[in-house]
N, C-alpha and C. Protein backbone atom coordinates (compact mmCIF):
# COMPACT_ATOMS: atom_id res chain seq x y z
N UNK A 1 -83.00 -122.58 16.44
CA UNK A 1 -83.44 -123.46 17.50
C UNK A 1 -83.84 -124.82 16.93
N UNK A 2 -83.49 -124.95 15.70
CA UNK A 2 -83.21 -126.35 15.53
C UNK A 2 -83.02 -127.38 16.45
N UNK A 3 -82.44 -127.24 17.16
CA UNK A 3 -82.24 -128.74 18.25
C UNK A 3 -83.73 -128.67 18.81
N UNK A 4 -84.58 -127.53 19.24
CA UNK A 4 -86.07 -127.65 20.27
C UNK A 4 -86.62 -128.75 19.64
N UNK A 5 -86.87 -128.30 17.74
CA UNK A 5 -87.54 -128.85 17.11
C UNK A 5 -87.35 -130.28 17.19
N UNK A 6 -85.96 -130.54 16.99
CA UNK A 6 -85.48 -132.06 16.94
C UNK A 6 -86.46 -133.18 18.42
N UNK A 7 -86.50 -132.06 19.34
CA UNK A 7 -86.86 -132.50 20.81
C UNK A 7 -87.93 -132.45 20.52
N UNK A 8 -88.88 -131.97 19.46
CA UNK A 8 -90.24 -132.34 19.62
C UNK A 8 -91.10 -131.00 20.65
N UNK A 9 -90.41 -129.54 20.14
CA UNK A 9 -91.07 -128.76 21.16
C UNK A 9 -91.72 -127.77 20.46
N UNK A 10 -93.02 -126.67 20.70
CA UNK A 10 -93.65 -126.17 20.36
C UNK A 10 -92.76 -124.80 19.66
N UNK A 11 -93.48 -124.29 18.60
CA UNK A 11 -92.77 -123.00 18.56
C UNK A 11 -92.84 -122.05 19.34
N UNK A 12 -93.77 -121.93 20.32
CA UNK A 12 -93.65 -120.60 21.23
C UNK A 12 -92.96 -121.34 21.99
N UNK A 13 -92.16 -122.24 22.83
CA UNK A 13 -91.67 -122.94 23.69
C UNK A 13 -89.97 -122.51 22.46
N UNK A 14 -90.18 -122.74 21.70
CA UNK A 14 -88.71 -122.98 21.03
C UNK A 14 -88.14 -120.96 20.97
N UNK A 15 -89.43 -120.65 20.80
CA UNK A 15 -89.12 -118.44 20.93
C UNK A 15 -88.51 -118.53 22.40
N UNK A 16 -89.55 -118.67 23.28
CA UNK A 16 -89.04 -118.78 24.82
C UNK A 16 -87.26 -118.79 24.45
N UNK A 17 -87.14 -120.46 24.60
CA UNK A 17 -85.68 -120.83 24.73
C UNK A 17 -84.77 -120.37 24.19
N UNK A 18 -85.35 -119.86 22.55
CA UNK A 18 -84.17 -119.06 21.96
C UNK A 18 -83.84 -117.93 22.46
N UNK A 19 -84.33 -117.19 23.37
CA UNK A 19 -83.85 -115.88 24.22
C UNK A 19 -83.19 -116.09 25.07
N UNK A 20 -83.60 -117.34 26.18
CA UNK A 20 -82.83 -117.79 27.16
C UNK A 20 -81.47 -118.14 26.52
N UNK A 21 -81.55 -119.15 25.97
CA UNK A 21 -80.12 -119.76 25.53
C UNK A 21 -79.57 -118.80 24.76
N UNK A 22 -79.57 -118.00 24.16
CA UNK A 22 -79.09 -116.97 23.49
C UNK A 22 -78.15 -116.29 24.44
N UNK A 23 -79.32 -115.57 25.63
CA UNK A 23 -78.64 -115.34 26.93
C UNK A 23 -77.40 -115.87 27.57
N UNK A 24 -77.61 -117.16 27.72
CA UNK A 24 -76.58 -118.19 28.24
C UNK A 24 -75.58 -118.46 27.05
N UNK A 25 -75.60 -118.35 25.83
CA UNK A 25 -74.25 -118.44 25.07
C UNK A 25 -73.39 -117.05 25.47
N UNK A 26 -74.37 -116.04 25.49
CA UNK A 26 -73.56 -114.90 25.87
C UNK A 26 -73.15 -114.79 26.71
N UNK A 27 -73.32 -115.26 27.94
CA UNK A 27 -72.70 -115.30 28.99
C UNK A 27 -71.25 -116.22 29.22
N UNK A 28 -71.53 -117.21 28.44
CA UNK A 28 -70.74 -117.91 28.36
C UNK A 28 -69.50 -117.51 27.27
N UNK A 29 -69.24 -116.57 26.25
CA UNK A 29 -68.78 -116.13 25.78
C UNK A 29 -67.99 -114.87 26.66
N UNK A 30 -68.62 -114.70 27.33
CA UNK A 30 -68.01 -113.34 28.43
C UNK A 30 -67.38 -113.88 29.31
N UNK A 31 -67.49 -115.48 29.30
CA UNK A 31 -66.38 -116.33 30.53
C UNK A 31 -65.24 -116.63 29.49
N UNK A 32 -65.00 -116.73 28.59
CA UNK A 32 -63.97 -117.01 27.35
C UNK A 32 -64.04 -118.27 27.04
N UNK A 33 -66.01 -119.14 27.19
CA UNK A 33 -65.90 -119.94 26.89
C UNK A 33 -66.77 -119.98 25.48
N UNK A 34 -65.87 -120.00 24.49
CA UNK A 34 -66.33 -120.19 23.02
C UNK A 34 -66.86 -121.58 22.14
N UNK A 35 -67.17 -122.86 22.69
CA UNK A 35 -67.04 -123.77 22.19
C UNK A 35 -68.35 -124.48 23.24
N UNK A 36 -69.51 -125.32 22.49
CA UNK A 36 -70.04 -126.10 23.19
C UNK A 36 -68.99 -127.29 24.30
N UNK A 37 -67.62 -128.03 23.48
CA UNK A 37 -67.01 -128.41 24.28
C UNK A 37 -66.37 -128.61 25.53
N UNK A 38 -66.50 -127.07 25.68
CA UNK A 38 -66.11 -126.52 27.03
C UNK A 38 -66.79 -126.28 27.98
N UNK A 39 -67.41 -127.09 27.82
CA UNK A 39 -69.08 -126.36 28.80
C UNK A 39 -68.81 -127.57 29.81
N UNK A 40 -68.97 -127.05 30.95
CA UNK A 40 -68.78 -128.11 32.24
C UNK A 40 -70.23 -127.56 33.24
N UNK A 41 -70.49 -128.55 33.95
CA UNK A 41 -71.31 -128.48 35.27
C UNK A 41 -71.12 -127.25 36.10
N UNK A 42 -69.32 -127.18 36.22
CA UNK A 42 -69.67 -126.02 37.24
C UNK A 42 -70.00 -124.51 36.33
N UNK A 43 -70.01 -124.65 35.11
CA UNK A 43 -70.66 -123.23 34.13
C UNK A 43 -71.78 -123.33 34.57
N UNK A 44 -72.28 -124.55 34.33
CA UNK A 44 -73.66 -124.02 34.62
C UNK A 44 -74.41 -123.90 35.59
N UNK A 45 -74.10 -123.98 36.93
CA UNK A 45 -74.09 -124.17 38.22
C UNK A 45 -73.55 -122.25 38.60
N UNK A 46 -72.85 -121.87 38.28
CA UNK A 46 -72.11 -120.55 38.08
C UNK A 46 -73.44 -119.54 37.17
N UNK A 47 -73.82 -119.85 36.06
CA UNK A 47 -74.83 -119.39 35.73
C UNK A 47 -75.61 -119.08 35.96
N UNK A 48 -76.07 -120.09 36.76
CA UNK A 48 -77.77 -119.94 37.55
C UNK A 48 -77.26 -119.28 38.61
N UNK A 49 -75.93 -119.43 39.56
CA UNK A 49 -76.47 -118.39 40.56
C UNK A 49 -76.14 -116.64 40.09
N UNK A 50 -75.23 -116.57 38.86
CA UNK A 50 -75.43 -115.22 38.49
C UNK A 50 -76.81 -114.62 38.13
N UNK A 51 -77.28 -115.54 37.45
CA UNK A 51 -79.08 -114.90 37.20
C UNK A 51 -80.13 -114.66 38.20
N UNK A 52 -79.39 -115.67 38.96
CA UNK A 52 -80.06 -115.62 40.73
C UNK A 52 -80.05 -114.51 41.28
N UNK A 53 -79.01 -113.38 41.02
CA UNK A 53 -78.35 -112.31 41.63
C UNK A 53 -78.56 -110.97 40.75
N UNK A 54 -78.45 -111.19 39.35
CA UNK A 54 -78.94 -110.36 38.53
C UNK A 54 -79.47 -109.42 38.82
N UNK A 55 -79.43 -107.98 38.51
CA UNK A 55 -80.47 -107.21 38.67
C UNK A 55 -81.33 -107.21 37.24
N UNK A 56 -82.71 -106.91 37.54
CA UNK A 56 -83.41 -106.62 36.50
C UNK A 56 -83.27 -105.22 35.54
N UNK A 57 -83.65 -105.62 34.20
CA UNK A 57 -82.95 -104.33 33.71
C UNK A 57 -84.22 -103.55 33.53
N UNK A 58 -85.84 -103.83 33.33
CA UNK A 58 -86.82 -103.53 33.55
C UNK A 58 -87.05 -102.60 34.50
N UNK A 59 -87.01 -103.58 35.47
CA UNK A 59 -87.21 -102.69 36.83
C UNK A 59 -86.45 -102.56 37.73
N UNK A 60 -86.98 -101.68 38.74
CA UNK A 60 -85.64 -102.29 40.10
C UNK A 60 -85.72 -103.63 40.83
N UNK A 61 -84.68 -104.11 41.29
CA UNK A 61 -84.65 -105.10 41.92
C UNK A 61 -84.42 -106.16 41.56
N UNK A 62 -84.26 -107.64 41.46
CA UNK A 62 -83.55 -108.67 41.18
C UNK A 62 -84.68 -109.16 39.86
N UNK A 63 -84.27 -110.12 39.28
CA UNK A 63 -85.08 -111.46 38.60
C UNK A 63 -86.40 -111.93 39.75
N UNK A 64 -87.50 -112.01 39.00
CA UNK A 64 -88.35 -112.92 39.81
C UNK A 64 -87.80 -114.39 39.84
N UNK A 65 -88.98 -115.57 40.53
CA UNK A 65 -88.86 -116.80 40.68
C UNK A 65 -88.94 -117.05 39.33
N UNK A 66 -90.06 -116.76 39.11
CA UNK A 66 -91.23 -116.87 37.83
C UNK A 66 -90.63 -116.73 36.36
N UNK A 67 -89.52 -116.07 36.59
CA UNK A 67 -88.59 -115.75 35.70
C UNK A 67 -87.85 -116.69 35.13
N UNK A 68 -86.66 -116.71 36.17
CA UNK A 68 -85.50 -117.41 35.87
C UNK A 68 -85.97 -118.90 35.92
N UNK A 69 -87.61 -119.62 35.83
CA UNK A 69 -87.59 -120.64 35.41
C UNK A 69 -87.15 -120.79 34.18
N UNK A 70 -87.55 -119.89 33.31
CA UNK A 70 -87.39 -119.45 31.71
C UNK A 70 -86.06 -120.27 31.16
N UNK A 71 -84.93 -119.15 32.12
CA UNK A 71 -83.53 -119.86 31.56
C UNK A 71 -82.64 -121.01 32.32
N UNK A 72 -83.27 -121.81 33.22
CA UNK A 72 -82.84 -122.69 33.30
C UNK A 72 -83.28 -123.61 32.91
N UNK A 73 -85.22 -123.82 32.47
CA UNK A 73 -85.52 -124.88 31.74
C UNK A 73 -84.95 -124.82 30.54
N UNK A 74 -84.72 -123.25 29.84
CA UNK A 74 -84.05 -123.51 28.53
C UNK A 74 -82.38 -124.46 28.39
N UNK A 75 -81.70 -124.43 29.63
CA UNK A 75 -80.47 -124.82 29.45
C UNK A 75 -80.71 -126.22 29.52
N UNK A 76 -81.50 -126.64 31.01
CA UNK A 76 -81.92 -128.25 30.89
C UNK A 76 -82.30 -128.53 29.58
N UNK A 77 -83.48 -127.89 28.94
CA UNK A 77 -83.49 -128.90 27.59
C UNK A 77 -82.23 -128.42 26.75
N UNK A 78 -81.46 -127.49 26.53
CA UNK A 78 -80.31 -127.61 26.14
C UNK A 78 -79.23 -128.93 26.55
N UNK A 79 -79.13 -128.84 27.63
CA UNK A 79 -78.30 -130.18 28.15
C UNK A 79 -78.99 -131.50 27.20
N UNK A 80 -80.25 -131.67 27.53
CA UNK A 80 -80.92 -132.66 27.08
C UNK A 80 -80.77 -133.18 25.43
N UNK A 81 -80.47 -132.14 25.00
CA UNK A 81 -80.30 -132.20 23.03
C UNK A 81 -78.79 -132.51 22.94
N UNK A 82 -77.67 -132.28 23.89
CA UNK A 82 -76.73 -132.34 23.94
C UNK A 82 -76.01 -133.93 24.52
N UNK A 83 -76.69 -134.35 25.44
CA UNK A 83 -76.91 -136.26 25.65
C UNK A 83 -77.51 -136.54 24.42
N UNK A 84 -78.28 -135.91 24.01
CA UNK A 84 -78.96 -137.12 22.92
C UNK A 84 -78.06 -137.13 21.72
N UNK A 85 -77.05 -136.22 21.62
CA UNK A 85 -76.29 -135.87 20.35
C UNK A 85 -74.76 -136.20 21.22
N UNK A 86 -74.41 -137.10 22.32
CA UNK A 86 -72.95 -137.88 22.43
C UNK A 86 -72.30 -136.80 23.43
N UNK A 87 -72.82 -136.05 23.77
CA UNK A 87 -71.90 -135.02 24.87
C UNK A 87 -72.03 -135.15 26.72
N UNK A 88 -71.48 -136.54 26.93
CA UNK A 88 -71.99 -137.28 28.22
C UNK A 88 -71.55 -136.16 29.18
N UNK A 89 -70.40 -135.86 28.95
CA UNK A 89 -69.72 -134.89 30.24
C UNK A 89 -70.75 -133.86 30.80
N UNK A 90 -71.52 -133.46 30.32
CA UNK A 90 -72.55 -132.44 30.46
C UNK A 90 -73.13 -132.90 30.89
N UNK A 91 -73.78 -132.73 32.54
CA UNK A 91 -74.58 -133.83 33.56
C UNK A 91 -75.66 -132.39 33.45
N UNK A 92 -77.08 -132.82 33.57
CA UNK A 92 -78.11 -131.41 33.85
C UNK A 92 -77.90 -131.80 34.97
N UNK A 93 -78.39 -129.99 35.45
CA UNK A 93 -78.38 -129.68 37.24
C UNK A 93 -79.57 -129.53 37.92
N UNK A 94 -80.33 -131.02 37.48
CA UNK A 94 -81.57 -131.64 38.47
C UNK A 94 -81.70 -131.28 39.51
N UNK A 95 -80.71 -131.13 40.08
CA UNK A 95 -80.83 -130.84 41.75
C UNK A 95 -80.48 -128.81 42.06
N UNK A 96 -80.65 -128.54 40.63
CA UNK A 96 -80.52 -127.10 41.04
C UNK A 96 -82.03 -126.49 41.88
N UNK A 97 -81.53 -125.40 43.23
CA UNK A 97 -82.74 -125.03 43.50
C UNK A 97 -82.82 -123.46 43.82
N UNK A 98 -83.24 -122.58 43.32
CA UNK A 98 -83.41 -121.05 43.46
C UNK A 98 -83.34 -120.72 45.64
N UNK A 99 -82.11 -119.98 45.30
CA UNK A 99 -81.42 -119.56 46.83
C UNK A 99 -81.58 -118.33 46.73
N UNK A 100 -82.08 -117.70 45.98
CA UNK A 100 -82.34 -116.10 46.55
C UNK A 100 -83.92 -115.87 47.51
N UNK A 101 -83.47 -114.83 48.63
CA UNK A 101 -84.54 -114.27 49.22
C UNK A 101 -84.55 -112.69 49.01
N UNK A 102 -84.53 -111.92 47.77
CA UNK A 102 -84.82 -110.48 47.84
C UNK A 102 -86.03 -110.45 48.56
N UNK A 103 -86.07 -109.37 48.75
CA UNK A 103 -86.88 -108.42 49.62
C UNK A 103 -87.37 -107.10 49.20
């Protein structure tokens, strides 16, 4: 998690993210996308609503709210290390907003 550090972020903040983003490479590896290069808006837009939908493997029932802040702040500051290092195409999804209502 080298890049957190570069960003100036705490080590329990940089543990956090390294699970999340860990998460999200793997996922992204299970789309056959192998390369930071390849990473577009609608991946990550596609991402969040799979985690949105997720079941929990803990317990029954979906991801909390409370949760999946975890891995999308981890990807935003991912995006964020990724502008600062020349990778414009990669827009963060500011305007992402949690659409699940489980019950």
């Amino acid at each position: 998690m080298h890049w957190l550090k570069i960003l100036g972020f705490s080590q329990s903040t940089m543990d956090i993210c390294n699970n999340a983003t860990n998460l999200f490479f793997d996922w992204l590896q299970d789309k056959s996308i192998h390369h930071i290069t390849r990473l577009e808006n609608d991946h990550i837009q596609e991402y969040f609503e799979y985690m949105q939908y997720r079941e929990n493997r803990n317990r029954a029932g979906g991801l909390s709210d409370a949760y999946l802040n975890k891995p999308f702040d981890a990807v935003d500051k991912l995006i964020q290390f990724l502008h600062q290092n020349n990778y414009p195409k990669i827009l963060p999804p500011t305007n992402f907003s949690i659409k699940k209502s489980k019950m």
